[in-house]
N, C-alpha and C. Protein backbone atom coordinates (compact mmCIF):
# COMPACT_ATOMS: atom_id res chain seq x y z
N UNK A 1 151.13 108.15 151.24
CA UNK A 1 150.39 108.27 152.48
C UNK A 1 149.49 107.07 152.72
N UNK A 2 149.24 106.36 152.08
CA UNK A 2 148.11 105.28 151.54
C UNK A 2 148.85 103.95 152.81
N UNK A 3 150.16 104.06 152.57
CA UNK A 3 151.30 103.21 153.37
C UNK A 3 150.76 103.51 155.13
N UNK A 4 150.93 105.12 155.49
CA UNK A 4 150.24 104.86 157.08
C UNK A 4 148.90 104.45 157.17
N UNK A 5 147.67 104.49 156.27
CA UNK A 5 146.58 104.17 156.84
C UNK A 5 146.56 102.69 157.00
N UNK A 6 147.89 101.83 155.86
CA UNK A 6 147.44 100.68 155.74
C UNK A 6 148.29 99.87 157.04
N UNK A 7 149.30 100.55 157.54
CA UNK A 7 150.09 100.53 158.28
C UNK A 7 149.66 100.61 159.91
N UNK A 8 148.29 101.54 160.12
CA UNK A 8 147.45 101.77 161.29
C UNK A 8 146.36 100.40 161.08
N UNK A 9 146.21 100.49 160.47
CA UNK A 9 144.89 99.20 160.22
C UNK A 9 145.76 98.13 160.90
N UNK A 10 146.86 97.75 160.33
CA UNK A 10 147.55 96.53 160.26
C UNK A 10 148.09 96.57 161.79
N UNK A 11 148.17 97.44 162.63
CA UNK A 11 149.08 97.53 163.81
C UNK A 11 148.14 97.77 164.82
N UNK A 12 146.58 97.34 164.51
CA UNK A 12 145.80 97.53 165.07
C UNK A 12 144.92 96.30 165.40
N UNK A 13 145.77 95.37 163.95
CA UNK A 13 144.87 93.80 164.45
C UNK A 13 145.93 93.03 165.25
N UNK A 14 147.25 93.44 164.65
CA UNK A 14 148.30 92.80 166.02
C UNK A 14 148.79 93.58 167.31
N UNK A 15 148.47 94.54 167.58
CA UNK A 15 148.78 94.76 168.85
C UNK A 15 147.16 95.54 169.27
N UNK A 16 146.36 94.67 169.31
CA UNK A 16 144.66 95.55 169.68
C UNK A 16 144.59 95.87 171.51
N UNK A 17 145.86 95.41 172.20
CA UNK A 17 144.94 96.01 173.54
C UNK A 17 146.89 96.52 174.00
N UNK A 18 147.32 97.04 172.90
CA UNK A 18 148.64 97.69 173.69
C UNK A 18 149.17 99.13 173.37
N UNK A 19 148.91 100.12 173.92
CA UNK A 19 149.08 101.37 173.32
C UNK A 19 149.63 102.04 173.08
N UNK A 20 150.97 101.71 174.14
CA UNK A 20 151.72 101.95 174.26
C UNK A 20 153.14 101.57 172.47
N UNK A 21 152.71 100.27 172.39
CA UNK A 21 153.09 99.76 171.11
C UNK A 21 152.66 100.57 169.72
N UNK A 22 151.17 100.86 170.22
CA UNK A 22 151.08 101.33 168.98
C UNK A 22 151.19 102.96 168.64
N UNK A 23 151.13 103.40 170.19
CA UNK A 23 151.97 105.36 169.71
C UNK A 23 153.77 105.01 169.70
N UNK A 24 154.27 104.34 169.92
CA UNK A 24 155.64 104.50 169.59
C UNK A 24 156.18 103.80 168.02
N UNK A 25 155.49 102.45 167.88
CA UNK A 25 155.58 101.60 166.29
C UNK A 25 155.48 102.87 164.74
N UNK A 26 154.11 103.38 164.87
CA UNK A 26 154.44 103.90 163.74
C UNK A 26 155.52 105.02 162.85
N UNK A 27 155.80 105.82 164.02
CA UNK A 27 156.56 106.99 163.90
C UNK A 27 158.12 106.43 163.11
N UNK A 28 158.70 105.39 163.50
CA UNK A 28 159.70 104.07 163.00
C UNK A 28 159.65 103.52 161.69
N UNK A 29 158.06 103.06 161.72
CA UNK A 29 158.03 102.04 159.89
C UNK A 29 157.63 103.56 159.34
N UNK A 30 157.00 105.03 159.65
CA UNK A 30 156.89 105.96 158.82
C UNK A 30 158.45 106.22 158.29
N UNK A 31 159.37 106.87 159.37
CA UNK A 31 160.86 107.16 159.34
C UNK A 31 161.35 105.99 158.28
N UNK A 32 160.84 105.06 158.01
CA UNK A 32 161.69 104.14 157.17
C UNK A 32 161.20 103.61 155.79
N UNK A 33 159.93 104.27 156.17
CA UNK A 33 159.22 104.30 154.81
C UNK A 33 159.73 105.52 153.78
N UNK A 34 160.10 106.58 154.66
CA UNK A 34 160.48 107.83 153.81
C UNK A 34 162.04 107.71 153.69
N UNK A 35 162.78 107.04 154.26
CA UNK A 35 164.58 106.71 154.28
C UNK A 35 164.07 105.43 152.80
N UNK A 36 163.14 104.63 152.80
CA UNK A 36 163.43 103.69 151.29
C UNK A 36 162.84 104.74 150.40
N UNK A 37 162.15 105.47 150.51
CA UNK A 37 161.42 106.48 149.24
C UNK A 37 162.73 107.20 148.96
N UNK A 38 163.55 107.68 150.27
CA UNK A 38 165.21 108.68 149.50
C UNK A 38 165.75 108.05 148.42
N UNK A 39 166.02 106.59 149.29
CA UNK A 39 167.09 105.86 148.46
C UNK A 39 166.66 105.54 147.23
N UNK A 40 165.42 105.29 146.91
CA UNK A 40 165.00 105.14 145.50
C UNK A 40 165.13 106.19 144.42
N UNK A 41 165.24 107.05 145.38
CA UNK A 41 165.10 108.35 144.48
C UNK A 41 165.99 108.71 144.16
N UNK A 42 167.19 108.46 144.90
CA UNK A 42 168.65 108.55 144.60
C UNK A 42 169.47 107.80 143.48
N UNK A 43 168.65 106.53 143.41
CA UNK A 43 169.11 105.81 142.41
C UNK A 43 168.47 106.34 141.00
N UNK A 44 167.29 106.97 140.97
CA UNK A 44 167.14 107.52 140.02
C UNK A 44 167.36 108.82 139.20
N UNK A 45 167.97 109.62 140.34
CA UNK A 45 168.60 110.56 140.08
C UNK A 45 170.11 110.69 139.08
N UNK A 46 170.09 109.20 138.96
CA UNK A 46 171.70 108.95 138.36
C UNK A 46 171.49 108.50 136.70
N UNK A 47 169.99 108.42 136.66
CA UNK A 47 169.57 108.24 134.96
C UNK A 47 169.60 109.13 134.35
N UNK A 48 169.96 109.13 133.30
CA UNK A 48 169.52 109.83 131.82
C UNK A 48 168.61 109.42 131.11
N UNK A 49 167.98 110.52 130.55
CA UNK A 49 166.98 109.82 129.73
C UNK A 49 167.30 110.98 127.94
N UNK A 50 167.25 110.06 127.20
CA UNK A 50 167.38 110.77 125.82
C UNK A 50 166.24 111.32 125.48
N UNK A 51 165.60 111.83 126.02
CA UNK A 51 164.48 112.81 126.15
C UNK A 51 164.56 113.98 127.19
N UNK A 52 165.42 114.29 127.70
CA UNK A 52 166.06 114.87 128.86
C UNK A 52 166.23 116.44 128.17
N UNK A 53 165.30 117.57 128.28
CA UNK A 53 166.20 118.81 127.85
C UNK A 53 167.62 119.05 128.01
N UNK A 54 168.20 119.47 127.05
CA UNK A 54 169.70 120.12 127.13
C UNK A 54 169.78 121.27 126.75
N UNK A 55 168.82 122.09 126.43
CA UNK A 55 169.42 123.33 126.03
C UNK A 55 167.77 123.94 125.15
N UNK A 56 168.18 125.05 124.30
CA UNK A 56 167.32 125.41 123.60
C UNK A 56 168.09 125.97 122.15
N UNK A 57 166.88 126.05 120.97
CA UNK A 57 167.25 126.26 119.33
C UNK A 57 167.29 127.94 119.72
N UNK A 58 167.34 128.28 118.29
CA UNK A 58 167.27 129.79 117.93
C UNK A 58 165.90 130.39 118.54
N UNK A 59 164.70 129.56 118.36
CA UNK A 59 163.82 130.26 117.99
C UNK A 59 162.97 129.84 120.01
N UNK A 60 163.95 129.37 120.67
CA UNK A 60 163.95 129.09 121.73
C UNK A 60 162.66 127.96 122.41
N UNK A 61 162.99 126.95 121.60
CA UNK A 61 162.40 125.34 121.46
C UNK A 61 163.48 124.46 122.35
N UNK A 62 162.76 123.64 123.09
CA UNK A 62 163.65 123.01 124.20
C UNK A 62 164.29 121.88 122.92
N UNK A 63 165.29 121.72 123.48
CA UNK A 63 166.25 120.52 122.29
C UNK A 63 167.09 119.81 123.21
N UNK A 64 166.49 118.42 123.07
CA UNK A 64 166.97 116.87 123.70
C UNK A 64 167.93 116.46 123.23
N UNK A 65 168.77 115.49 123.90
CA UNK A 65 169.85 114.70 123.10
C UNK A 65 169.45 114.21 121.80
N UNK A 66 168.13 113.43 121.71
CA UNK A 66 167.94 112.66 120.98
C UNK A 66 167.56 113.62 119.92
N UNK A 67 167.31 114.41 119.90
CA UNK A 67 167.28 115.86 119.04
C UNK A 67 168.77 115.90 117.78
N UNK A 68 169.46 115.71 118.75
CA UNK A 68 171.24 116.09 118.00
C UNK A 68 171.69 114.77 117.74
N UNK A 69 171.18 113.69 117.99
CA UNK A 69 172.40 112.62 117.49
C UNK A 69 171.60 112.16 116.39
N UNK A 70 172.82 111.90 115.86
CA UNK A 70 173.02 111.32 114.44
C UNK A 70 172.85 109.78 114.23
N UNK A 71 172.86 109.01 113.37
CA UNK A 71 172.72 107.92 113.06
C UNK A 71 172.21 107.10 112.25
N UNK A 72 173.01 106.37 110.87
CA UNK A 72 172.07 106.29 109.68
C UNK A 72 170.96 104.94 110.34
N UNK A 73 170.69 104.43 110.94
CA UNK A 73 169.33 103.84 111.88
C UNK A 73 168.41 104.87 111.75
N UNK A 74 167.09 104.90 111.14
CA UNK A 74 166.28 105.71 111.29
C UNK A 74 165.62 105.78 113.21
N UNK A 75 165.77 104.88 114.11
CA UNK A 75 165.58 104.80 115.31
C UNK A 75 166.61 104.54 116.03
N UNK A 76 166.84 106.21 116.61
CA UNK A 76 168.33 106.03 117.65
C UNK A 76 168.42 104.86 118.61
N UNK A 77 166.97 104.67 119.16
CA UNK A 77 167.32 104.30 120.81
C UNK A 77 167.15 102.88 120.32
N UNK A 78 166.08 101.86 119.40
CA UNK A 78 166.84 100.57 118.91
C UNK A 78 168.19 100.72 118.49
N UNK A 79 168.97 101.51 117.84
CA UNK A 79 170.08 101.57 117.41
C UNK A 79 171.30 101.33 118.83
N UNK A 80 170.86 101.81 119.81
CA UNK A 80 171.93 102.07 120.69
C UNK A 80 171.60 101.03 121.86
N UNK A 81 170.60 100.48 121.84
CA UNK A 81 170.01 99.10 122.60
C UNK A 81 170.71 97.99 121.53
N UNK A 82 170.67 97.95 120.28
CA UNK A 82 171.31 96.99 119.65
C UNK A 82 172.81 97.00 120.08
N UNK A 83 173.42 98.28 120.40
CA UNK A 83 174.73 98.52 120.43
C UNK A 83 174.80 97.70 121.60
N UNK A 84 174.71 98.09 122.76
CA UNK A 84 174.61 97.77 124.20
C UNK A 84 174.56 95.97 124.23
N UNK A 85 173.70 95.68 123.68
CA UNK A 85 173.50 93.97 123.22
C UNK A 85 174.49 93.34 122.49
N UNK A 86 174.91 94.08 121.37
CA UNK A 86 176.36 93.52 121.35
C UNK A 86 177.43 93.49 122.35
N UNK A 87 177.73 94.72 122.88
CA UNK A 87 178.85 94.77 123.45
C UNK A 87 178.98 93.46 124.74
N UNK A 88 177.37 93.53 125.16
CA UNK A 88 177.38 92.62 126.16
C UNK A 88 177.75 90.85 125.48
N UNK A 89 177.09 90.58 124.53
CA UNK A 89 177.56 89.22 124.31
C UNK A 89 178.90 89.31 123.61
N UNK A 90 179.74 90.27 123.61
CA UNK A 90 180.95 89.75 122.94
C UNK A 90 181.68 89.78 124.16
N UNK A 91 181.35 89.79 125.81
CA UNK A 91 181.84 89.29 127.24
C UNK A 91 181.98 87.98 126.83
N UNK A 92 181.05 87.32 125.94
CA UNK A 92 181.56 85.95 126.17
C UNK A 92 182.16 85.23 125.09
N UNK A 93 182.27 85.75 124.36
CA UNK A 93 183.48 85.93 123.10
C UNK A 93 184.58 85.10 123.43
N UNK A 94 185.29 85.29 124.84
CA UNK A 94 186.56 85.06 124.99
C UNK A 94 186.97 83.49 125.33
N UNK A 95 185.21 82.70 125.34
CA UNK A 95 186.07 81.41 124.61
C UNK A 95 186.17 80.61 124.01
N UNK A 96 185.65 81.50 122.91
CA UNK A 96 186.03 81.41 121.09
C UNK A 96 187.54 80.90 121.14
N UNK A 97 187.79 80.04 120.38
CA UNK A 97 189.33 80.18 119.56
C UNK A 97 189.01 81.58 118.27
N UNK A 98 190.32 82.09 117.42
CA UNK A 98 190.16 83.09 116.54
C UNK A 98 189.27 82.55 115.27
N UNK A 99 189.34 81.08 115.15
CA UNK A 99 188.22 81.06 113.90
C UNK A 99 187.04 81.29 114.25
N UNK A 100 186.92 80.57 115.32
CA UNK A 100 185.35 80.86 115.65
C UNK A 100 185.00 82.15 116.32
N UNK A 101 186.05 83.24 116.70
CA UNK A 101 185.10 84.68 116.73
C UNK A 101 185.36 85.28 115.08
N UNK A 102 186.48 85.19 114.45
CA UNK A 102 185.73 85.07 113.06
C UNK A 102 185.03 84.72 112.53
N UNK A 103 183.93 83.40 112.16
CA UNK A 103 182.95 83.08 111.41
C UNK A 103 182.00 83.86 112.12
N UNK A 104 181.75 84.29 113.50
CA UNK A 104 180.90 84.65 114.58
C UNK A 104 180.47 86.59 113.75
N UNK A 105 182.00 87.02 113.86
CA UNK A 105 181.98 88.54 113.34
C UNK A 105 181.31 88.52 111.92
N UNK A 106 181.96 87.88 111.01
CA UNK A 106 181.36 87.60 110.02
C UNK A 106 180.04 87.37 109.58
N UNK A 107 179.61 86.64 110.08
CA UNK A 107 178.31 85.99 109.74
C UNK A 107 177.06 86.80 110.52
N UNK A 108 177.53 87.56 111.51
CA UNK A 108 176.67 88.30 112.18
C UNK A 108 177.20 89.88 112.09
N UNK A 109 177.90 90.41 111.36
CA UNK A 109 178.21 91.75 110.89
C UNK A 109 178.57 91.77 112.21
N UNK A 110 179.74 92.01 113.07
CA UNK A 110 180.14 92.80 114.42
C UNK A 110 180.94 93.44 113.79
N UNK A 111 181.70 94.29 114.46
CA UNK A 111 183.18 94.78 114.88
C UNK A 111 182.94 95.74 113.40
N UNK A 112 182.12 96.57 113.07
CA UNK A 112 181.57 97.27 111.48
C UNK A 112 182.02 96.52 110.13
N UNK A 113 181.44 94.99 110.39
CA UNK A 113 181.84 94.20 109.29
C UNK A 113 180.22 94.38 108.55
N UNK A 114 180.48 93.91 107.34
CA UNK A 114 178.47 93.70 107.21
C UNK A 114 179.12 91.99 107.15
N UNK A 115 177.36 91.65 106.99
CA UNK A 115 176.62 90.34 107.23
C UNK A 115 177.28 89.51 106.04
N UNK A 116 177.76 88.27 106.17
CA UNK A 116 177.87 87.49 105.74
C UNK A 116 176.89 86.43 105.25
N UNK A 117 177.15 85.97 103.97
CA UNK A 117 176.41 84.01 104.08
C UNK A 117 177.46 83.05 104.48
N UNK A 118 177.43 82.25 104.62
CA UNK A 118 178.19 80.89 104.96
C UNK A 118 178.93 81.26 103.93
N UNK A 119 178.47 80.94 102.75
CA UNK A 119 179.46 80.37 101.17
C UNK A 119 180.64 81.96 101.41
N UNK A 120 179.98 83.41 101.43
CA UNK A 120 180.95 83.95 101.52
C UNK A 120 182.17 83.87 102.66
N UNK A 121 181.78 83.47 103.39
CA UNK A 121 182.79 82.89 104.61
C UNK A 121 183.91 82.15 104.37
N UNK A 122 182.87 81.36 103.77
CA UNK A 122 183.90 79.81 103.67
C UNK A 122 185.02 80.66 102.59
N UNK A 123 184.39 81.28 101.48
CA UNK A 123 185.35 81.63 99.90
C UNK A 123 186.30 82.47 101.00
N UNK A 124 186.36 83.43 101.69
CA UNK A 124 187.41 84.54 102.39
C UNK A 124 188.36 83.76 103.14
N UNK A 125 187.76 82.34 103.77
CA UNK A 125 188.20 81.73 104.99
C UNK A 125 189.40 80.53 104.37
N UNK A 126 188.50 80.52 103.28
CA UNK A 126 189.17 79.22 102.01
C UNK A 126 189.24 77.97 103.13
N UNK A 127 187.68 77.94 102.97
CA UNK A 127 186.78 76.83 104.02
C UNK A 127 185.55 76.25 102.92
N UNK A 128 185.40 74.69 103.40
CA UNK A 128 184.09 74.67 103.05
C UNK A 128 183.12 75.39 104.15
N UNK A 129 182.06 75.61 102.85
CA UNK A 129 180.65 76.06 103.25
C UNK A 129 179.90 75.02 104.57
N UNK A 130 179.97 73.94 104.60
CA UNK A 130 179.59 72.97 105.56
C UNK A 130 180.64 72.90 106.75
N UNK A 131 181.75 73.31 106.87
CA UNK A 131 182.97 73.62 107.87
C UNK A 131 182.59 74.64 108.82
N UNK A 132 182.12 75.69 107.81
CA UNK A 132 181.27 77.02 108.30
C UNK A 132 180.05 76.59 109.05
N UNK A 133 179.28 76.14 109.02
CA UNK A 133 178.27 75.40 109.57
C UNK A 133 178.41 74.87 110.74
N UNK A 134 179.65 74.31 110.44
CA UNK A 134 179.54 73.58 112.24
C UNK A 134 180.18 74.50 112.81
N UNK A 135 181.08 75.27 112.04
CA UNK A 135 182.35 76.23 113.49
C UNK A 135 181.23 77.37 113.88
N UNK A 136 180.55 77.69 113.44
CA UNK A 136 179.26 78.82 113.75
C UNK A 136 178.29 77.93 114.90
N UNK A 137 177.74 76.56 114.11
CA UNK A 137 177.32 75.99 115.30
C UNK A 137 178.01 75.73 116.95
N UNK A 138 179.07 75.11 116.88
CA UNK A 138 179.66 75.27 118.01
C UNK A 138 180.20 76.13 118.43
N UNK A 139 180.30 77.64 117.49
CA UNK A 139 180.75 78.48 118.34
C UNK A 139 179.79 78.99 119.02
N UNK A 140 178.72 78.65 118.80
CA UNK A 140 177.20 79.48 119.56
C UNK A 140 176.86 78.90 120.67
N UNK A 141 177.24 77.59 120.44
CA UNK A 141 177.14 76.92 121.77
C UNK A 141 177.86 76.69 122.96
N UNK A 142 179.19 77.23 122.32
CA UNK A 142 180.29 77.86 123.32
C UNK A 142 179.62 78.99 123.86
N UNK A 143 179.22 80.09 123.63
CA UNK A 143 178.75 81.32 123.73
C UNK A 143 177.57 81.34 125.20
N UNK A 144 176.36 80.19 124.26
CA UNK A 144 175.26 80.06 124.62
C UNK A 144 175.47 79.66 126.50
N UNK A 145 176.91 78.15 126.50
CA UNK A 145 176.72 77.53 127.47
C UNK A 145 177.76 78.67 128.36
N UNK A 146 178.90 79.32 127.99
CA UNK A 146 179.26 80.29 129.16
C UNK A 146 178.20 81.19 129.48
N UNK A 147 177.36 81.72 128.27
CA UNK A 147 176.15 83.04 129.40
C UNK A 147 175.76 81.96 130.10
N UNK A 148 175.19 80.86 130.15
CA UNK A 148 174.34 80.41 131.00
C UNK A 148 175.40 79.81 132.32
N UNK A 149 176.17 79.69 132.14
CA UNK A 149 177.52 78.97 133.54
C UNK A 149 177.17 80.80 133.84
N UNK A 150 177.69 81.77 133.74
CA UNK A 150 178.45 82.56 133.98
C UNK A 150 176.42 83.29 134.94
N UNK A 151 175.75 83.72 134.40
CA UNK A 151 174.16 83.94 134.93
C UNK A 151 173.90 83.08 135.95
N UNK A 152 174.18 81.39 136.51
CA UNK A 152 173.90 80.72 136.45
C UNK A 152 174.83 81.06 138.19
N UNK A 153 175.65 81.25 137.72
CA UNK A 153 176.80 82.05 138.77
C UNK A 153 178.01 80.62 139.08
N UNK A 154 178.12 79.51 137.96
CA UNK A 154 178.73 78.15 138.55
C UNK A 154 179.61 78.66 137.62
């Protein structure tokens, strides 16, 4: 409501000797003030939140998603923000050659690998350890320079 008083003030220093302007103006930016308040609300109507009741226990205690899921992460929702962050940078994965989204999986545990060092890389890859080094370096910078072309929108 704060919106019409500021809305009468304001329609009162630009149109001060027309009255006509100003009984027909507001009824319009009100109508469209409450059509952007729908639409916002609409878009939020389409969230979930993992705090969201779903149901109730035995002893009739409200019980959330985040209630029931599992996950050896002692913190679901970093756990599933980490997920989400992967999935998004392996969009740009694709222009890796296969060694370099291998040293990439590897060295950064993806795809339910664990974490690598270089030296173990290189010994699996039957690579030097310094080979590893650069194909990790330039594969990051492959990575690095498509998010930024691709954000960048060129």
């Amino acid at each position: 409501m704060m919106y019409g008083f500021v809305f009468i003030i304001d329609l009162l220093t630009v149109y001060p000797f027309d009255p006509l302007r100003i009984y027909v103006h507001p009824p319009i930016v009100i109508m469209n003030e409450i059509l952007m308040h729908l639409r916002a609300l609409k878009k939020v109507n389409k969230d979930v939140s993992l705090h969201d009741p779903i149901g109730q226990d035995k002893e009739g205690n409200e019980i959330s998603l985040i209630d029931i899921l599992k996950a050896e992460n002692e913190n679901i929702i970093e756990y599933i923000q980490l997920n989400m962050e992967i999935e998004k940078m392996q969009e740009y994965f694709s222009v890796l050659d296969n060694r370099e989204k291998e040293v990439i999986i590897y060295r950064y545990g993806l795809n339910d690998y664990k974490e690598m060092t270089q030296r173990e890389i290189a010994k699996r890859l039957n690579i030097s350890r310094s080979y590893v080094s650069r194909i990790e370096k330039r594969a990051l910078m492959k990575v690095f320079r498509e998010y930024y072309r691709r954000e960048r929108g060129g």
